[in-house]
PDB file of N, CA and C in Angstrom:
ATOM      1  N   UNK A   1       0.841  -1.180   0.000  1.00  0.00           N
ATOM      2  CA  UNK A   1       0.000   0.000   0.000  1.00  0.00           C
ATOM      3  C   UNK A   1       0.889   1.247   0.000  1.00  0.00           C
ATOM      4  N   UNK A   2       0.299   2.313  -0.962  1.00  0.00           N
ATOM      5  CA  UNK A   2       1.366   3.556  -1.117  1.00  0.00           C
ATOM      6  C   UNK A   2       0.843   4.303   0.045  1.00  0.00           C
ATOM      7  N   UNK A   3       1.774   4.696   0.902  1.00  0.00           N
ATOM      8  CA  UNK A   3       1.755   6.086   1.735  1.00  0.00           C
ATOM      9  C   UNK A   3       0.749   7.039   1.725  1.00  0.00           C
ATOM     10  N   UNK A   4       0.440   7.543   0.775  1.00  0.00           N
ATOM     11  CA  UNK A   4      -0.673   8.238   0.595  1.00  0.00           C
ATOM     12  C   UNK A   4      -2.275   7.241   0.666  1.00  0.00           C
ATOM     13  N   UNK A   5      -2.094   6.050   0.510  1.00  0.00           N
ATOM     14  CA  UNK A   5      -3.379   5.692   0.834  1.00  0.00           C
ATOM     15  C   UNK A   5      -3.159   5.263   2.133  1.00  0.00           C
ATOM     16  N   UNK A   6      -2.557   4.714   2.658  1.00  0.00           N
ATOM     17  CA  UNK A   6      -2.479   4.684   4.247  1.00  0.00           C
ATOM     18  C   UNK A   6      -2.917   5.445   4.813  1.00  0.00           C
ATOM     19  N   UNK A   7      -2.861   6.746   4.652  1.00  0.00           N
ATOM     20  CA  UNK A   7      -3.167   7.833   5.333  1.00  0.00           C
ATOM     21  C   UNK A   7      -4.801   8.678   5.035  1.00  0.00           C
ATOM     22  N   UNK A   8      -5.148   8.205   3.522  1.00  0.00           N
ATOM     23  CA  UNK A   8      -6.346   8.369   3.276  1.00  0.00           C
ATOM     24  C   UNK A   8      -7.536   7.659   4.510  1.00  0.00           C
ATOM     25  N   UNK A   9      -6.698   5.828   4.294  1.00  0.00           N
ATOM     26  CA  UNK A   9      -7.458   5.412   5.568  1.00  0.00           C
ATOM     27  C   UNK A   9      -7.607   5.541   7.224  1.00  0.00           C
ATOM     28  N   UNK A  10      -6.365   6.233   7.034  1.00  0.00           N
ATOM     29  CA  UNK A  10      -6.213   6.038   8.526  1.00  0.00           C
ATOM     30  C   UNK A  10      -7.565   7.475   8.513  1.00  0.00           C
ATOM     31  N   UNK A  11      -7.400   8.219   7.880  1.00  0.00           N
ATOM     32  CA  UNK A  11      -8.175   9.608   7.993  1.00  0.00           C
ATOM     33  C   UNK A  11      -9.874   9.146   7.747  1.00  0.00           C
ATOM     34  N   UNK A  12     -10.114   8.094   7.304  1.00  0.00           N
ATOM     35  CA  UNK A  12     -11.422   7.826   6.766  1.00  0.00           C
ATOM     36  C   UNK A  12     -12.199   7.094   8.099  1.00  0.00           C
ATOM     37  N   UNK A  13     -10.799   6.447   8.598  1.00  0.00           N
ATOM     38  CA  UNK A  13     -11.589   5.599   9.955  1.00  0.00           C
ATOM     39  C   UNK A  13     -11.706   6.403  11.423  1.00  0.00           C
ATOM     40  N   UNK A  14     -10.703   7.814  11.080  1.00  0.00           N
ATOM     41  CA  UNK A  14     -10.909   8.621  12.332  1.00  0.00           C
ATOM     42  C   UNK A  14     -12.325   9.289  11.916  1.00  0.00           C
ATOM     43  N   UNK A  15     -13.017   9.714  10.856  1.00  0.00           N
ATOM     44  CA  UNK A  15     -13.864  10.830  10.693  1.00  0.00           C
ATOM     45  C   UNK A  15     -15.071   9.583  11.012  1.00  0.00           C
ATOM     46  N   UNK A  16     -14.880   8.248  10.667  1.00  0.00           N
ATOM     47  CA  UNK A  16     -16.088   7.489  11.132  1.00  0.00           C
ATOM     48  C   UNK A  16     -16.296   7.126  12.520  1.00  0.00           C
ATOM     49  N   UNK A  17     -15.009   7.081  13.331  1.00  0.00           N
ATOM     50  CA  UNK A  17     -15.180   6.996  14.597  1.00  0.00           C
ATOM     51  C   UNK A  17     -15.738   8.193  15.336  1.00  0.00           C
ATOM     52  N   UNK A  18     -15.577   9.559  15.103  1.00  0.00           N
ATOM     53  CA  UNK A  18     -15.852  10.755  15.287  1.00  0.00           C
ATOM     54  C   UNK A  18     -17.018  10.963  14.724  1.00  0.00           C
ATOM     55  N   UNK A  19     -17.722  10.101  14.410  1.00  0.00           N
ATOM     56  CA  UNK A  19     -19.541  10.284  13.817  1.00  0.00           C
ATOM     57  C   UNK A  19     -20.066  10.690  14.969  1.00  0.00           C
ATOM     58  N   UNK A  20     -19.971  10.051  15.976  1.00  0.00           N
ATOM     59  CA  UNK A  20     -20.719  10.219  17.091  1.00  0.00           C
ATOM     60  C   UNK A  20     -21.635   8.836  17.073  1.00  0.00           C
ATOM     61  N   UNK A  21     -21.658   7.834  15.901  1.00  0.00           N
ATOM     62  CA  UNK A  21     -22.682   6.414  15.714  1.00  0.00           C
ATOM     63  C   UNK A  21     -21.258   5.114  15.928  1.00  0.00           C
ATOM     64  N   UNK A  22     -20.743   5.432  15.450  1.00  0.00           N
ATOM     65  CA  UNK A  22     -19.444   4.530  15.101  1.00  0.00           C
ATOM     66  C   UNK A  22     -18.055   4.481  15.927  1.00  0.00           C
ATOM     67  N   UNK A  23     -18.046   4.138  17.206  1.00  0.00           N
ATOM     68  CA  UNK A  23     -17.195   4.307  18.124  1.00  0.00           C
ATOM     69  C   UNK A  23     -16.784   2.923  19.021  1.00  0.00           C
ATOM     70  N   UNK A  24     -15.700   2.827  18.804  1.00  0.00           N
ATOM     71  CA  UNK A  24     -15.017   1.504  18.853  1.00  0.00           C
ATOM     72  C   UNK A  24     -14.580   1.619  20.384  1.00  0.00           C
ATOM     73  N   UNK A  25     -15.114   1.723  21.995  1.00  0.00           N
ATOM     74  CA  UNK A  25     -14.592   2.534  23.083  1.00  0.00           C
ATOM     75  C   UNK A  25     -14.774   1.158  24.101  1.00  0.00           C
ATOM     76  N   UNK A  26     -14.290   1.082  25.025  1.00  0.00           N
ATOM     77  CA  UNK A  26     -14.563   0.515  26.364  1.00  0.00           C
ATOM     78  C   UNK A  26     -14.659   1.576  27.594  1.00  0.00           C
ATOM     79  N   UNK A  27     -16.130   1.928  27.711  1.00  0.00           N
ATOM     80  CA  UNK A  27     -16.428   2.786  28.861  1.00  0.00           C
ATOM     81  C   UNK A  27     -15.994   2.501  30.447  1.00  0.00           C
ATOM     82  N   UNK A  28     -15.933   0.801  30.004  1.00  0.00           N
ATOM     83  CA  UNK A  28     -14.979   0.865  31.346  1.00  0.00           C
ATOM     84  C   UNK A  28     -13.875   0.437  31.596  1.00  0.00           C
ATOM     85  N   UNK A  29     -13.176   0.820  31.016  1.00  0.00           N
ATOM     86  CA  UNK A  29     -11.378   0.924  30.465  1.00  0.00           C
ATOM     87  C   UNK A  29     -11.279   2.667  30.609  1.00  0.00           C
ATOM     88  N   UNK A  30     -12.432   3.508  30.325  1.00  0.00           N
ATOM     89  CA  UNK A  30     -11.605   4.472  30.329  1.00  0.00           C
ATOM     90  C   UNK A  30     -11.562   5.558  30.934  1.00  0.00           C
ATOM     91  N   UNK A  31     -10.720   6.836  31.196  1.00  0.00           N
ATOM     92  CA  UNK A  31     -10.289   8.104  32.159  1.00  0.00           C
ATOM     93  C   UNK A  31     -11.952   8.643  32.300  1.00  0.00           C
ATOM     94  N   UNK A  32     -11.955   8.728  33.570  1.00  0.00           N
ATOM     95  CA  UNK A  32     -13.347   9.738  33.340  1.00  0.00           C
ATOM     96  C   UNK A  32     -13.660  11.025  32.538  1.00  0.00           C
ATOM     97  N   UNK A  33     -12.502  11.206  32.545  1.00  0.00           N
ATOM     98  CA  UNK A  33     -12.132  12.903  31.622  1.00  0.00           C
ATOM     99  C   UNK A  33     -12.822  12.481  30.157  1.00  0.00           C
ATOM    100  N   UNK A  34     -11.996  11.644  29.495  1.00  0.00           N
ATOM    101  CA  UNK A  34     -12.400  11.035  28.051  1.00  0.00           C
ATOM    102  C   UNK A  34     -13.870  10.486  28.129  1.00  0.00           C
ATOM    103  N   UNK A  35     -14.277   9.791  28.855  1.00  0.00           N
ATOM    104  CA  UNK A  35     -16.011   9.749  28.853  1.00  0.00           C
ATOM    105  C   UNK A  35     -16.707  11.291  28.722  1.00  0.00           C
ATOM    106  N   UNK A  36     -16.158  12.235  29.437  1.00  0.00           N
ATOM    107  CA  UNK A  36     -17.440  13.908  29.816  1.00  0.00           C
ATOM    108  C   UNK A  36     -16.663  14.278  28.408  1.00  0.00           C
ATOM    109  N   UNK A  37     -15.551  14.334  27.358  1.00  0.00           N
ATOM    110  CA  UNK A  37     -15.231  14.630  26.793  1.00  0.00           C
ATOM    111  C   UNK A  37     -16.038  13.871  25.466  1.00  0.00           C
ATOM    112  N   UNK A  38     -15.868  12.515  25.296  1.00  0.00           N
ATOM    113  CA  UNK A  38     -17.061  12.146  24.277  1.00  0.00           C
ATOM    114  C   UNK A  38     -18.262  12.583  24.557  1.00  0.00           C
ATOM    115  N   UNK A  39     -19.028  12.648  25.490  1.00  0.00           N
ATOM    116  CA  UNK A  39     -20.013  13.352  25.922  1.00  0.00           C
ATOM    117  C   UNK A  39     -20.419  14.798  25.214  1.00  0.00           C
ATOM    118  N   UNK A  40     -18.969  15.349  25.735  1.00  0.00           N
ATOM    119  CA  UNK A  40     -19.485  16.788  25.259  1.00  0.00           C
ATOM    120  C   UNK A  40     -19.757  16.917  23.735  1.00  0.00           C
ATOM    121  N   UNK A  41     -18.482  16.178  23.038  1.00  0.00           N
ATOM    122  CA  UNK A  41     -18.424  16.237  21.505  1.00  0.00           C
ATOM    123  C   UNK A  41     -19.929  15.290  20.990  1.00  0.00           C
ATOM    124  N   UNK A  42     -20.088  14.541  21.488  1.00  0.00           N
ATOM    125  CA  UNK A  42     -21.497  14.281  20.951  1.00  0.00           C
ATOM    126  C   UNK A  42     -22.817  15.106  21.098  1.00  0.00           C
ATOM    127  N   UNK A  43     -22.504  15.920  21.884  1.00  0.00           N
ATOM    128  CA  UNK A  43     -23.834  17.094  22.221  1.00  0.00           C
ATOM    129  C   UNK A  43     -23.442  17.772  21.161  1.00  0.00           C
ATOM    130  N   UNK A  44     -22.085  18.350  21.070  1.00  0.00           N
ATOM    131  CA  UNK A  44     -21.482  19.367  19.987  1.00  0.00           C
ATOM    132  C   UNK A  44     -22.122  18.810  18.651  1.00  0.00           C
ATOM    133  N   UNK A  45     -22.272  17.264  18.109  1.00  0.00           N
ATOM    134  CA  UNK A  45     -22.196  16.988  16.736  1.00  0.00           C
ATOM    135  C   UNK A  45     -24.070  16.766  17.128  1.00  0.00           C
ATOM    136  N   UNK A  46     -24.696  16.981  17.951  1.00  0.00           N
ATOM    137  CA  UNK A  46     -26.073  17.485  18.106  1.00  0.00           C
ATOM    138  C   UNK A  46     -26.914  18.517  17.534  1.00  0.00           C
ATOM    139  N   UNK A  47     -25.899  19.430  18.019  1.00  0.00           N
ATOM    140  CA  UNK A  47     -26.175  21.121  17.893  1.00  0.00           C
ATOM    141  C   UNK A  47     -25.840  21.086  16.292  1.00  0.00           C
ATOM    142  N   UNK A  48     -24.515  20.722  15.852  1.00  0.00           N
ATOM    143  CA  UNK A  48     -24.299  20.927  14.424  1.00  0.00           C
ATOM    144  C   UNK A  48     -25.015  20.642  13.692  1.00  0.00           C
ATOM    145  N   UNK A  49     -25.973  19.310  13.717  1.00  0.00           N
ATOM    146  CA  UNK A  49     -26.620  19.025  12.805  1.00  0.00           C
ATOM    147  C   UNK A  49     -28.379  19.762  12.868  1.00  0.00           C
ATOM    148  N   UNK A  50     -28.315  20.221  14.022  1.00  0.00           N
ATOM    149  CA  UNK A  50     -29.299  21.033  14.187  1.00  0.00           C
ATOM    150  C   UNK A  50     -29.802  22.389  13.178  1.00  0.00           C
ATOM    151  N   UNK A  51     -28.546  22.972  13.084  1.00  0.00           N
ATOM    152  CA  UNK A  51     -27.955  24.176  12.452  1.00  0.00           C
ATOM    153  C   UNK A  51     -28.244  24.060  11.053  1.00  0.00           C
TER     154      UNK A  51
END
């Protein structure tokens, strides 16, 4: 695989994890900080689509 598509994917699987539907997480594996932080960004991608 050329370099440039590596990076296409790596970029294709962050913007799907960052849907706010598609999130690959163990809530209980992780920092409480990073839970109120997905939290917030999912209210955020709320409001956006509101708009």
């Amino acid at each position: 695989m050329k370099k440039d598509q590596h990076q296409k994917t790596n970029h294709e699987l962050a913007a799907q994890e960052s849907d706010g539907e598609y999130v690959e997480f163990s809530k209980e594996l992780a920092d409480p900080n990073d839970v109120k932080a997905m939290a917030r960004m999912k209210a955020a991608d709320q409001r956006a689509k509101k708009q």
